[in-house]
C-alpha atoms as a PDB file:
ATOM      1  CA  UNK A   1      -0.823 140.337 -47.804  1.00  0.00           C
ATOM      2  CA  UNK A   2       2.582 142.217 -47.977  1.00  0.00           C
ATOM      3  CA  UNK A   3       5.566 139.885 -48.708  1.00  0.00           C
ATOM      4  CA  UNK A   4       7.403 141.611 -45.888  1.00  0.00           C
ATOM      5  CA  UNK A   5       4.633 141.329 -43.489  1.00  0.00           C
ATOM      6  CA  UNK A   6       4.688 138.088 -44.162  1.00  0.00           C
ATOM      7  CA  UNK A   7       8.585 137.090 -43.904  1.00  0.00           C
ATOM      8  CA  UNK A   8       8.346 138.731 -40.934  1.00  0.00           C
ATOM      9  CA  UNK A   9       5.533 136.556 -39.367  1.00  0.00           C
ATOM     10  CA  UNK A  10       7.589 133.701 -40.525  1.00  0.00           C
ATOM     11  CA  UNK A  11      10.715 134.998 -38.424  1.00  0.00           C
ATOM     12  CA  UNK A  12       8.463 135.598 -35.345  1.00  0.00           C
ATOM     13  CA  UNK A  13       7.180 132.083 -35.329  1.00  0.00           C
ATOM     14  CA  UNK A  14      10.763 130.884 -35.935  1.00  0.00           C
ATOM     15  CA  UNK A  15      12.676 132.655 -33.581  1.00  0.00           C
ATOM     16  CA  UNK A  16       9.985 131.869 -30.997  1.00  0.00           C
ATOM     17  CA  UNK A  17      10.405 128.040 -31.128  1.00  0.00           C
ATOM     18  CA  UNK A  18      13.637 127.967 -31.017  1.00  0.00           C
ATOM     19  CA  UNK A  19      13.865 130.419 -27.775  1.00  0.00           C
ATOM     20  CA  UNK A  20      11.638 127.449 -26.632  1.00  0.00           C
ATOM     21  CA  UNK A  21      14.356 124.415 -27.198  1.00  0.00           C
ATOM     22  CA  UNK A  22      15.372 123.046 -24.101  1.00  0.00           C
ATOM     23  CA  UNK A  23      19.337 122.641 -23.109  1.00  0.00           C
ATOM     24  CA  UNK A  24      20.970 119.353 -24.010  1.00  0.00           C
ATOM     25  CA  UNK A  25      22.706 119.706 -20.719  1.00  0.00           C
ATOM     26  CA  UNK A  26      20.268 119.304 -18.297  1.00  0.00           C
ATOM     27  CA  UNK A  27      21.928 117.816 -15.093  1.00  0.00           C
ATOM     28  CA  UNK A  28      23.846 120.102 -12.498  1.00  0.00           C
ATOM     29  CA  UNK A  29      27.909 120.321 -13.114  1.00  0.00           C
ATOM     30  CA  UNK A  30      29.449 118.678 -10.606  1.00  0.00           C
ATOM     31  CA  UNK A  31      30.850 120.560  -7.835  1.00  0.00           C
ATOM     32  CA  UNK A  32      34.382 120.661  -8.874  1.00  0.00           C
ATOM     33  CA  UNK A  33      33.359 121.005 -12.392  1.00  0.00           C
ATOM     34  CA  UNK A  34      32.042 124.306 -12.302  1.00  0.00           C
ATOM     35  CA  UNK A  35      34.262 125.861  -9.250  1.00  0.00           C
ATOM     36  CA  UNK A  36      37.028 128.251  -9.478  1.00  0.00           C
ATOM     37  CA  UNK A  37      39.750 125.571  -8.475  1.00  0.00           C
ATOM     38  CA  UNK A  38      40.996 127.558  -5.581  1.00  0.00           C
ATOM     39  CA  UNK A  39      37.560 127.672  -4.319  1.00  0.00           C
ATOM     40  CA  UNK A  40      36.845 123.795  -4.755  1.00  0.00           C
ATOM     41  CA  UNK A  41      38.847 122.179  -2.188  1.00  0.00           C
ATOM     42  CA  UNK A  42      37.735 122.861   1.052  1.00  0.00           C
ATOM     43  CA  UNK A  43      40.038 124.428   3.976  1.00  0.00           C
ATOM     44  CA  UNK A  44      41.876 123.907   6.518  1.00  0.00           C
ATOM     45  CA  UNK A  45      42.543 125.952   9.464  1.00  0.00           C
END
């Protein structure tokens, strides 16, 4: 087999289990957390 052919196998398999790692964040920011702050306080007419 060609060496290239075969570095480049090696990169497919790589790059495909990392595109498989799950986040390390995995529960929902908390309201507030992820708002624009004008937009997390609710209003008042």
């Amino acid at each position: 087999m060609d060496k290239q052919f075969v570095n480049a196998q090696l990169f497919n398999i790589v790059t495909d289990l990392e595109s498989e790692r799950q986040d390390l964040n995995l529960r929902p920011l908390p309201p507030q957390g992820s708002a624009l702050p004008s937009c997390a306080t609710p209003r008042h007419n």
